[in-house]
Protein backbone atom coordinates (compact mmCIF):
# COMPACT_ATOMS: atom_id res chain seq x y z
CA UNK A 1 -3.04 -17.40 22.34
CA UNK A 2 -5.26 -14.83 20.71
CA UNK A 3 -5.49 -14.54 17.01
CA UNK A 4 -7.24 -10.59 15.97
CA UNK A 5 -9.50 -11.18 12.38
CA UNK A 6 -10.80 -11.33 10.54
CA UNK A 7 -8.88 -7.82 9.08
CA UNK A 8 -12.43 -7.41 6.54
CA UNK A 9 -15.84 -8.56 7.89
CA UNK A 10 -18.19 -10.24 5.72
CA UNK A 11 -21.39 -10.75 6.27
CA UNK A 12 -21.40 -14.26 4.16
CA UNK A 13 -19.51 -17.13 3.65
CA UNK A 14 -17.33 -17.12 0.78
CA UNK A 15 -18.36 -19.17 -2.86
CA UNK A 16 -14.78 -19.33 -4.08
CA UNK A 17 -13.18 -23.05 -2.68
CA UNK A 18 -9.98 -22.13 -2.13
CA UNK A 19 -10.74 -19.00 -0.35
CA UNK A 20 -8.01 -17.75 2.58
CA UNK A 21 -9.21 -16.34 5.72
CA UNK A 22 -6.94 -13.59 7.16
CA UNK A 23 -5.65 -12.50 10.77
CA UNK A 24 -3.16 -11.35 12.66
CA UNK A 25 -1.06 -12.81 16.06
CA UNK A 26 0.34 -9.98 18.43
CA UNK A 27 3.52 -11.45 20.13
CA UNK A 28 3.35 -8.23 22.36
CA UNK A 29 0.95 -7.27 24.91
CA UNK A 30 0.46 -11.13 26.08
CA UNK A 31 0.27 -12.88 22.95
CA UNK A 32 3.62 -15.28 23.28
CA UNK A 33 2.66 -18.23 21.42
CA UNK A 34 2.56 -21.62 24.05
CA UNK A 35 2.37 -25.14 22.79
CA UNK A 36 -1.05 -26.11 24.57
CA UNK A 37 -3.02 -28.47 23.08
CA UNK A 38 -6.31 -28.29 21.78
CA UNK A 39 -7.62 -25.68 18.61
CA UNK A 40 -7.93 -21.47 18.54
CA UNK A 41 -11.41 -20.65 17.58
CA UNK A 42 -11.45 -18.04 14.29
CA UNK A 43 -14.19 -15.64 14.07
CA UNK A 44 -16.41 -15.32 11.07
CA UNK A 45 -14.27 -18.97 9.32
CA UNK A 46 -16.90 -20.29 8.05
CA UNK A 47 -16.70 -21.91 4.61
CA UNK A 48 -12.44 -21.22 5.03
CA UNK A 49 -10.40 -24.17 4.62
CA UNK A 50 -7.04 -22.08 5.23
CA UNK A 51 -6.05 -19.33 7.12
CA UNK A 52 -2.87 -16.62 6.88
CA UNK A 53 -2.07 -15.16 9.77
CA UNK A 54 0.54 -11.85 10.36
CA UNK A 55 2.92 -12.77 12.86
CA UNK A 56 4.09 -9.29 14.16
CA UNK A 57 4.65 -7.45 17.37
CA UNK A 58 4.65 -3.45 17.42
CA UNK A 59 7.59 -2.41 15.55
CA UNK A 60 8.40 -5.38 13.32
CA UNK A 61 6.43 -7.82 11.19
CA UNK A 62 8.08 -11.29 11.55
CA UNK A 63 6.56 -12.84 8.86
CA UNK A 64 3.04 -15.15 8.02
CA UNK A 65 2.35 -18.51 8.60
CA UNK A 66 -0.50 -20.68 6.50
CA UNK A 67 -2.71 -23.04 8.57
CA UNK A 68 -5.42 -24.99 7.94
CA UNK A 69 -8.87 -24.49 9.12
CA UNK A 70 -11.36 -27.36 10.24
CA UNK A 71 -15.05 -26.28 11.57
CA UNK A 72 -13.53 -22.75 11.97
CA UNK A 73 -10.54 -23.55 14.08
CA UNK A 74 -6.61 -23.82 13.72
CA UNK A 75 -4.66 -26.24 15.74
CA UNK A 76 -2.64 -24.37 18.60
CA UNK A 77 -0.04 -26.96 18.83
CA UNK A 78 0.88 -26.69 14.64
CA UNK A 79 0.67 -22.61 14.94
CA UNK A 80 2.90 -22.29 18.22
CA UNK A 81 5.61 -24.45 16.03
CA UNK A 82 5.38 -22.28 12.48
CA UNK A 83 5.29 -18.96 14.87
CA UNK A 84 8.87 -20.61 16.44
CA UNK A 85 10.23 -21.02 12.99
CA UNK A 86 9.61 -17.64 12.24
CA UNK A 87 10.96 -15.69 15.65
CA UNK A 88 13.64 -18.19 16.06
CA UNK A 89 13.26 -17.55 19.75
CA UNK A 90 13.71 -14.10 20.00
CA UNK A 91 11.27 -11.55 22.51
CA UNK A 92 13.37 -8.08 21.79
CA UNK A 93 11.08 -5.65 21.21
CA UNK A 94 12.10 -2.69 19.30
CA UNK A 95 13.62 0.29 19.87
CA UNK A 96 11.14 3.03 20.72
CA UNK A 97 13.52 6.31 21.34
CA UNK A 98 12.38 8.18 18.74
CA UNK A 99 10.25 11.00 18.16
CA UNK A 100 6.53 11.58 17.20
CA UNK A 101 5.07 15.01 16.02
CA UNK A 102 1.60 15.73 14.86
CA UNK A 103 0.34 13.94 11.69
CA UNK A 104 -2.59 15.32 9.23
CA UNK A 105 -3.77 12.30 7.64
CA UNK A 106 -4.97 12.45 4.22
CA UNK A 107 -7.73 10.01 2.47
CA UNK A 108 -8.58 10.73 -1.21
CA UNK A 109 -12.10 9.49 -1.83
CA UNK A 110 -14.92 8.78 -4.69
CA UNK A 111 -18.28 7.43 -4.54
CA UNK A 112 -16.97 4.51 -2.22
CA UNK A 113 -18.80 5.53 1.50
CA UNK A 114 -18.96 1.49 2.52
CA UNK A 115 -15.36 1.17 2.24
CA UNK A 116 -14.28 5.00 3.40
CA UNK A 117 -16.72 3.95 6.62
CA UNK A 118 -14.44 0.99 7.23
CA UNK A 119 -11.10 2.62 6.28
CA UNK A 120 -12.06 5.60 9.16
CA UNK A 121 -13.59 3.29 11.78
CA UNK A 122 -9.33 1.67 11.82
CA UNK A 123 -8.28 5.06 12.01
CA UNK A 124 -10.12 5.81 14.81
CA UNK A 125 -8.38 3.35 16.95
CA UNK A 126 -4.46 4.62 16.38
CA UNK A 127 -2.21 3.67 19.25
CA UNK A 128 0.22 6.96 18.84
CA UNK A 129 1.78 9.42 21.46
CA UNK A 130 0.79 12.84 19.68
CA UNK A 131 -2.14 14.58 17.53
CA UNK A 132 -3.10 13.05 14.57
CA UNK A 133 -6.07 14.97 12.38
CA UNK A 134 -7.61 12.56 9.20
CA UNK A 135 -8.49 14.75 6.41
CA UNK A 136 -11.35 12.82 3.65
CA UNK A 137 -11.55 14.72 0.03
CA UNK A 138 -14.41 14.35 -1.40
CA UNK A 139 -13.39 14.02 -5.09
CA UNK A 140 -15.69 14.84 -7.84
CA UNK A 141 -18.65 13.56 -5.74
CA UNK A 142 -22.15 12.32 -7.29
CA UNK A 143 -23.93 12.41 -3.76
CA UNK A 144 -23.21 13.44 -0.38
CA UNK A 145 -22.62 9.82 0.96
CA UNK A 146 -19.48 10.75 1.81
CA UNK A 147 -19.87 13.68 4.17
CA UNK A 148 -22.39 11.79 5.51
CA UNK A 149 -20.20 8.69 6.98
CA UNK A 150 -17.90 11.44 7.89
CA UNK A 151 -20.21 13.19 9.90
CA UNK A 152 -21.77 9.73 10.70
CA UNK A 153 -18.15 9.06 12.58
CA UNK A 154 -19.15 12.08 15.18
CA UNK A 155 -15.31 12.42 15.28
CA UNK A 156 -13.63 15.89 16.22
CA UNK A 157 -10.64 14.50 14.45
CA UNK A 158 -12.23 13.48 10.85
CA UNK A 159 -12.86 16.62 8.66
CA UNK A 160 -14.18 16.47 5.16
CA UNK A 161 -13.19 19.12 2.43
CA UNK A 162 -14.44 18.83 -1.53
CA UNK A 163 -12.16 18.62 -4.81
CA UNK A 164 -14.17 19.26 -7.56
CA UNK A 165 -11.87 18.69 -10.17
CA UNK A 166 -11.36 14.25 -10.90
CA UNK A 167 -8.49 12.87 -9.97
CA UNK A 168 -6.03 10.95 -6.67
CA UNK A 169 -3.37 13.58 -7.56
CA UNK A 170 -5.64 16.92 -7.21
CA UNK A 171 -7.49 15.11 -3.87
CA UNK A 172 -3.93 14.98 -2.92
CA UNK A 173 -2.82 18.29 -3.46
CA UNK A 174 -6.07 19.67 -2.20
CA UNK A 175 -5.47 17.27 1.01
CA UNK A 176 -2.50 18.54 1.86
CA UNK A 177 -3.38 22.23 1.55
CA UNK A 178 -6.51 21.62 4.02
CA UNK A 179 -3.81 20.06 6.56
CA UNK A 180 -2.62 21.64 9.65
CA UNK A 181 0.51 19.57 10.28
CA UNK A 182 3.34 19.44 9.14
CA UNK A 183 3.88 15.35 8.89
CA UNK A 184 1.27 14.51 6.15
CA UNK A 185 0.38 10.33 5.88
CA UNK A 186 -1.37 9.35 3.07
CA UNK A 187 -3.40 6.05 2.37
CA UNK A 188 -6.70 4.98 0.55
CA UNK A 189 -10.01 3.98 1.24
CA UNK A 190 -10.36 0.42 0.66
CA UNK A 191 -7.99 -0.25 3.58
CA UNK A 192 -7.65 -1.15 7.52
CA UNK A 193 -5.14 0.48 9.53
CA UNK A 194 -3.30 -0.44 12.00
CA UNK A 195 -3.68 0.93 15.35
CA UNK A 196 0.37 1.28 15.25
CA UNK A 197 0.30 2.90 12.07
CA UNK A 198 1.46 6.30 12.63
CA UNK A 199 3.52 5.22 15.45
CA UNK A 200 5.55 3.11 13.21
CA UNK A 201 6.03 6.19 10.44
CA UNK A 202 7.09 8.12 12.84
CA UNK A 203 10.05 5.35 13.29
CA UNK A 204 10.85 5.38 9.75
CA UNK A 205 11.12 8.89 9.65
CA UNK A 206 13.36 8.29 12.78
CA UNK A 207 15.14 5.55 10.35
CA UNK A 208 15.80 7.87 7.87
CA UNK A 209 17.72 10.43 9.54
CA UNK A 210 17.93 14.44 8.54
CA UNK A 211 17.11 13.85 4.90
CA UNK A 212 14.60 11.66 4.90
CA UNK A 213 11.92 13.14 2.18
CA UNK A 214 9.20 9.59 2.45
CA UNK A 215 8.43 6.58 4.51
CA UNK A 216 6.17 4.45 2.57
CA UNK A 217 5.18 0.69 4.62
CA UNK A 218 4.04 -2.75 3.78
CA UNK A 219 0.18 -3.77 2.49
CA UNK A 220 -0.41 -6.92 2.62
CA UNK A 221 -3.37 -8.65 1.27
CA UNK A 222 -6.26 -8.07 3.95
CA UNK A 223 -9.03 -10.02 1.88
CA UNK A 224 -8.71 -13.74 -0.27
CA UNK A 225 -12.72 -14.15 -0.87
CA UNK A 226 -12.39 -14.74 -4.43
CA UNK A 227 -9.76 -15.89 -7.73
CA UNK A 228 -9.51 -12.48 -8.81
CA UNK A 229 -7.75 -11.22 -5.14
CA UNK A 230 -5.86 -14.33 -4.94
CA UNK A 231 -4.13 -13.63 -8.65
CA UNK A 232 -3.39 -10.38 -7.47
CA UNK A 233 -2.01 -10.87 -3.95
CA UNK A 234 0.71 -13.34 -5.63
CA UNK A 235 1.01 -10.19 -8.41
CA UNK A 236 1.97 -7.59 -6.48
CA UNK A 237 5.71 -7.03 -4.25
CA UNK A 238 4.39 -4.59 -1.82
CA UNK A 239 2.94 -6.98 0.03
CA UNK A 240 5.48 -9.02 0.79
CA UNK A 241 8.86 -7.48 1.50
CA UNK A 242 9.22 -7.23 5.70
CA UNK A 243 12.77 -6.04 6.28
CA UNK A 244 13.02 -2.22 6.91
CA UNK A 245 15.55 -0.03 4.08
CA UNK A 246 16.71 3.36 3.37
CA UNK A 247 17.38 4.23 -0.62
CA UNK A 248 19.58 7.23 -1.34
CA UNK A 249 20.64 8.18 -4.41
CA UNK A 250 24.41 8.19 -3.45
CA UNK A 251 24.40 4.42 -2.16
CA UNK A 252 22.43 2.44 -5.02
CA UNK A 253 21.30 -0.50 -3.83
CA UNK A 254 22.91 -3.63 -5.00
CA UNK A 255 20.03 -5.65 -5.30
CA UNK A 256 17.97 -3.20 -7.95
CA UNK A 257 19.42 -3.03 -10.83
CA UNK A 258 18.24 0.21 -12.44
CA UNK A 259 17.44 2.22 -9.06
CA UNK A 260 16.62 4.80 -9.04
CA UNK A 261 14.07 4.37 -11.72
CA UNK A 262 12.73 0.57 -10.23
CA UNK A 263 10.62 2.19 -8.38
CA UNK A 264 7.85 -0.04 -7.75
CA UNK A 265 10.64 -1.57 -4.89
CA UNK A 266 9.90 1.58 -2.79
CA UNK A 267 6.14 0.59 -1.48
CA UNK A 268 2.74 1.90 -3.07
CA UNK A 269 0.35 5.00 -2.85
CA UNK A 270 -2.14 3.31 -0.39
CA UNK A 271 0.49 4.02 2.53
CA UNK A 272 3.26 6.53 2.49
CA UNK A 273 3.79 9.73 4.62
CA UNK A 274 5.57 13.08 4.09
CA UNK A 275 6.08 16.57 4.86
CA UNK A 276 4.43 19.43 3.58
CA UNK A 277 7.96 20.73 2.87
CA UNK A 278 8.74 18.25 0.61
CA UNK A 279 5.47 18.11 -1.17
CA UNK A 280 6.00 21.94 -1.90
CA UNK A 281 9.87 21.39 -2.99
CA UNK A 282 8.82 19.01 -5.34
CA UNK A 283 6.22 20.89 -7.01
CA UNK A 284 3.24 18.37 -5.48
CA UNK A 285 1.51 15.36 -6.80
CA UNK A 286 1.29 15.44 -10.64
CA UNK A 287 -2.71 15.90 -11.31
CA UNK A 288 -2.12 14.37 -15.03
CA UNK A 289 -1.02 11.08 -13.72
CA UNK A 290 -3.42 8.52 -11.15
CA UNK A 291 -6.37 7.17 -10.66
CA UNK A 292 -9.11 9.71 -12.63
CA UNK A 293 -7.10 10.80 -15.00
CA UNK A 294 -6.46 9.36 -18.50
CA UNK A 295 -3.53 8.06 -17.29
CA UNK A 296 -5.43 6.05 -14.91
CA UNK A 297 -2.00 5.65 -12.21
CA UNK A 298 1.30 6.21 -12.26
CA UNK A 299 1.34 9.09 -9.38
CA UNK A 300 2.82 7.10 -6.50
CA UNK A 301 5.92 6.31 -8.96
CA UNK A 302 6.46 9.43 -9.81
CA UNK A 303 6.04 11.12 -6.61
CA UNK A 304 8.49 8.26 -4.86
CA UNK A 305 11.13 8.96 -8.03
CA UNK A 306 10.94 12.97 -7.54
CA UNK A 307 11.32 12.39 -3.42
CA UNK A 308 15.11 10.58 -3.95
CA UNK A 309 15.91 12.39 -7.83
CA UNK A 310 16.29 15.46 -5.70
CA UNK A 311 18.55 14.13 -2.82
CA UNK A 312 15.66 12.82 0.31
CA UNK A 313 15.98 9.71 1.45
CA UNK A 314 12.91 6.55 1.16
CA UNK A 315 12.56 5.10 4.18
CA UNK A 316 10.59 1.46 3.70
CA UNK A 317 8.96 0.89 7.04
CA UNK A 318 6.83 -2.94 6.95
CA UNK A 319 5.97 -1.76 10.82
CA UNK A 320 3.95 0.76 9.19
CA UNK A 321 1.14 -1.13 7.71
CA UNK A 322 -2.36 -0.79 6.26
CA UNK A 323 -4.14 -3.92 4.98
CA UNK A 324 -5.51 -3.65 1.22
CA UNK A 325 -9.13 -4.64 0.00
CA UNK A 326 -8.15 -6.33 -3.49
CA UNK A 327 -10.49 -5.76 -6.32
CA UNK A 328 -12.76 -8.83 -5.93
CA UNK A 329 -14.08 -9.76 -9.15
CA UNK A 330 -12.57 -9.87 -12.60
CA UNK A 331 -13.76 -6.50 -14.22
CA UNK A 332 -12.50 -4.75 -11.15
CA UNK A 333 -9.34 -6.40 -11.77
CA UNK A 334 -9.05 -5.27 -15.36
CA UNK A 335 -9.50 -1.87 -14.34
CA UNK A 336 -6.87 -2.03 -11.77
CA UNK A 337 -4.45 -3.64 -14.64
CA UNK A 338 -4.90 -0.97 -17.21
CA UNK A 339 -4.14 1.45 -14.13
CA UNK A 340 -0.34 -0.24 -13.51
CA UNK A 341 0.00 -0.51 -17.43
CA UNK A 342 -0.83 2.63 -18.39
CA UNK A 343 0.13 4.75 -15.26
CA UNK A 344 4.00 3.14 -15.24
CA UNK A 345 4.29 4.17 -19.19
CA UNK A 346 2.44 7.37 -18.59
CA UNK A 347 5.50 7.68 -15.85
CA UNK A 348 7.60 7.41 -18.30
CA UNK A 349 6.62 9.92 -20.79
CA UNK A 350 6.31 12.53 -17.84
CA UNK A 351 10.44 11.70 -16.85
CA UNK A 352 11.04 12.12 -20.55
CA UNK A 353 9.68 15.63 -20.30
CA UNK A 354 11.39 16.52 -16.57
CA UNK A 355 15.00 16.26 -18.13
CA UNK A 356 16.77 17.69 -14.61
CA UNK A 357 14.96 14.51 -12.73
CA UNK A 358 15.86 12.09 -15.73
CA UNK A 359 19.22 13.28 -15.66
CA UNK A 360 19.48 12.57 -11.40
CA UNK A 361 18.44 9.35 -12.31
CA UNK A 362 20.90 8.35 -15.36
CA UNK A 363 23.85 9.69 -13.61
CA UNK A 364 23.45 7.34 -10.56
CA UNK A 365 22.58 4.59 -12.84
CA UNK A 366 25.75 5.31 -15.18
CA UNK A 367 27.85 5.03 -11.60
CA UNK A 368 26.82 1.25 -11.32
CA UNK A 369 29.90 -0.89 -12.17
CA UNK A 370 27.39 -3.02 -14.20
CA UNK A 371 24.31 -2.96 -15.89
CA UNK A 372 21.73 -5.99 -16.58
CA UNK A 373 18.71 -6.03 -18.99
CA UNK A 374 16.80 -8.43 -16.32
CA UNK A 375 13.77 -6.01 -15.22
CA UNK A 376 12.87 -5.18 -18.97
CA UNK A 377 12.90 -9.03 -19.66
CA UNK A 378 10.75 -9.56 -16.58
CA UNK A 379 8.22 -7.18 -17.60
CA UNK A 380 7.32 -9.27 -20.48
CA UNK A 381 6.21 -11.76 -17.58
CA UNK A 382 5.35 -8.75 -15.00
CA UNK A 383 3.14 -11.39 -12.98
CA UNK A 384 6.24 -14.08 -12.54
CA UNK A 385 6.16 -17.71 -13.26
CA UNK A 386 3.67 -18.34 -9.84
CA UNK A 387 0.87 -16.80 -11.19
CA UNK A 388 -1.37 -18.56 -12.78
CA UNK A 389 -3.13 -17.39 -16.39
CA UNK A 390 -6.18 -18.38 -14.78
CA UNK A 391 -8.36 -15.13 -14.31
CA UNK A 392 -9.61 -13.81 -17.71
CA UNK A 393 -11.63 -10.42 -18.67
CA UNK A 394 -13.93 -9.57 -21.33
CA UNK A 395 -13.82 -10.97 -24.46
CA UNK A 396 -11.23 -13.84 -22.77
CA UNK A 397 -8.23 -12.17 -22.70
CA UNK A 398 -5.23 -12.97 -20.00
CA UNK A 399 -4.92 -10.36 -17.33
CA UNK A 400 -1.57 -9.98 -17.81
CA UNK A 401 -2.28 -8.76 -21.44
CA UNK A 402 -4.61 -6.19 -20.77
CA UNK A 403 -1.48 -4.58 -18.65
CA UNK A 404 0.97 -5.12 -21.41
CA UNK A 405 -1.61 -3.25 -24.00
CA UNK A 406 -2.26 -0.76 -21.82
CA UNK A 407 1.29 -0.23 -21.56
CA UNK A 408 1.26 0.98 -24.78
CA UNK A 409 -1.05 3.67 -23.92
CA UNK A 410 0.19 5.49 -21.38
CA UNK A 411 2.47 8.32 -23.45
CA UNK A 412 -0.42 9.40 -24.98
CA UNK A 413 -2.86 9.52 -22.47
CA UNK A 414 -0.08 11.72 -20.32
CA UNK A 415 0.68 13.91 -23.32
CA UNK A 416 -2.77 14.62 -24.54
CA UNK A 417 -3.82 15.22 -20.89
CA UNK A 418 -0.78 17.19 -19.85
CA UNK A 419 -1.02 19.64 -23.21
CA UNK A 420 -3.93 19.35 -25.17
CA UNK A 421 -7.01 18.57 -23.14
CA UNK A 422 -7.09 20.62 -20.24
């Protein structure tokens, strides 16, 4: 049985004790797990004491099974039974009768040309039966290091274009204007794709049917080196749903209790896809809200809410996966927490000023035969009752209260952005 990892190479072993080394088994392609005896050798395992490993075959992700690691090896027997458990004996493969069209893929980039290298070398090995183009913006660049790894790549298909101006949303925008298909995938640099990627959008947009508007897909954690990427691998939800869903806005789910406006349940800005269509019926990706502006994040949320306010389905598609880099130390981390805190309020503030998309939203919610203050009570414990307080920034403060302060920030930054500082 052959186990593909690590998904991040490294050229060291890692200092953190309890660090988690991180694979994948293909059940396709002549990886059905056998109960032979004897270990499975894991490359680059040294200093690991546990390993994750993806169970998945091309169109579905079946789940992930922890096994320890002794002198760099898992025992075969152990991971053929815990791979059972999980396919409960089943060898269907999915359905593949669907169709693919051209994709533009667009990478929003700044000053980060070691992981933008390793995000593009992935992309270079998609498994998909049509065109695919992979446009990097350059955004608000201090060098040329990025043009350089993408002319480094000597790739026909990898094309570089500049957005002066700071900011995910603007990279975005100017992304999809430099595209030349229609079908427009978006993810991030600090990733690794998977070769089935784009095949498995082009299922969810299958999934969806006429109206389908978005297909976002899973991320799960690629990288558990250190405390700080373990505290936010058991923060996040993205990472860990694996069944496939469609939300509409005339069949609320059941399970979310204030869809449509949950919308952290739909997936994350480091993998989604679209059309240009859609990007130019919704008026684009807000460029007050993300990652360089002062509201720091936020435009996934509001670009997911717009997609299914104005009648498009959100296909969730875990087949479609990219594997995430977490922010590895704890400064990193508290950057990435004032991000979610502020960008989610900043959110806010902007649906306070769109009243025809608030409105969408607070008639489907009025149609729900009950209502439950549960996700405002969990967001006074965003991080649930498994994470542990441990991780601490600056002057000593909990993680989880630099995202509650920052909460507090977002209106402001959005509103000062949005109308007085241009």
């Amino acid at each position: 049985m052959q186990i593909h990892g690590p998904v991040f190479t490294v050229p060291d072993a890692p200092g953190w004790g309890d660090a988690v080394w991180i694979g994948e088994v293909r059940l396709d392609g002549g990886g059905e797990p056998t109960r032979s005896e004897g270990a499975v050798h894991l490359t680059g395992a040294e200093g690991y004491h546990r390993a994750r490993l993806m169970v998945r075959r091309t169109g579905a992700v079946l789940g992930f099974v922890t096994m320890d690691v002794r002198d760099g090896m898992v025992d075969a027997g152990q991971m053929a039974s815990a791979i059972d458990e999980l396919t409960d004996g089943s060898g269907v493969p999915a359905d593949d009768t669907f169709a693919t069209h051209p994709f533009s893929v667009v990478i929003a980039t700044r000053d980060r040309a070691d992981h933008l290298r390793v995000a593009l070398t992935s992309l270079q090995q998609q498994v998909y039966g049509a065109d695919f183009e992979v446009v990097v913006v350059d955004n608000a660049p201090r060098d040329d290091a990025t043009r350089a790894v993408v002319e480094g790549m000597h790739a026909d298909r990898i094309r570089v274009v500049t957005e002066h101006r700071p900011g995910t949303s603007r990279a975005r925008n100017a992304g999809v204007a430099a595209a030349r298909h229609e079908w427009i995938a978006f993810t991030d640099d600090d990733v690794v794709v998977d070769p089935w990627w784009l095949h498995n959008l082009a299922r969810g947009f299958a999934r969806g049917g006429d109206d389908v508007g978005c297909v976002s897909g899973l991320v799960p954690t690629g990288e558990l080196r250190t405390e700080s990427q373990a505290w936010f691998d058991r923060r996040v939800g993205w990472s860990k749903v694996l069944l496939p869903r469609v939300f509409r806005m005339t069949a609320p789910p059941s399970d979310i209790p204030f869809f449509p406006f949950q919308v952290g349940r739909y997936g994350t800005g480091a993998n989604f896809a679209t059309a240009r269509s859609v990007v130019a019926d919704i008026g684009g990706f807000d460029p007050y809200l993300g990652p360089g502006t002062r509201s720091k994040g936020g435009e996934d949320l509001d670009f997911f809410y717009r997609v299914i306010a104005r009648g498009r389905s959100l296909v969730y598609e875990p087949a479609a996966f990219v594997w995430h880099r977490h922010r590895d130390t704890p400064d990193a981390l508290e950057s990435q927490a004032v991000g979610y805190g502020r960008g989610l309020s900043a959110w806010g503030a902007k649906l306070l000023l769109s009243p025809g998309d608030l409105g969408q939203g607070l008639r489907a919610l009025m149609r729900r035969e009950a209502l439950t203050l549960a996700p405002f009570r969990a967001y006074r414990r965003p991080f649930g009752d498994d994470v542990a307080p441990s991780v601490q920034v600056g002057d000593g403060r909990d993680i989880g209260s630099v995202e509650r302060r920052a909460f507090l920030s977002g209106p402001t930054s959005y509103v000062g952005a949005r109308y007085f500082r241009r």
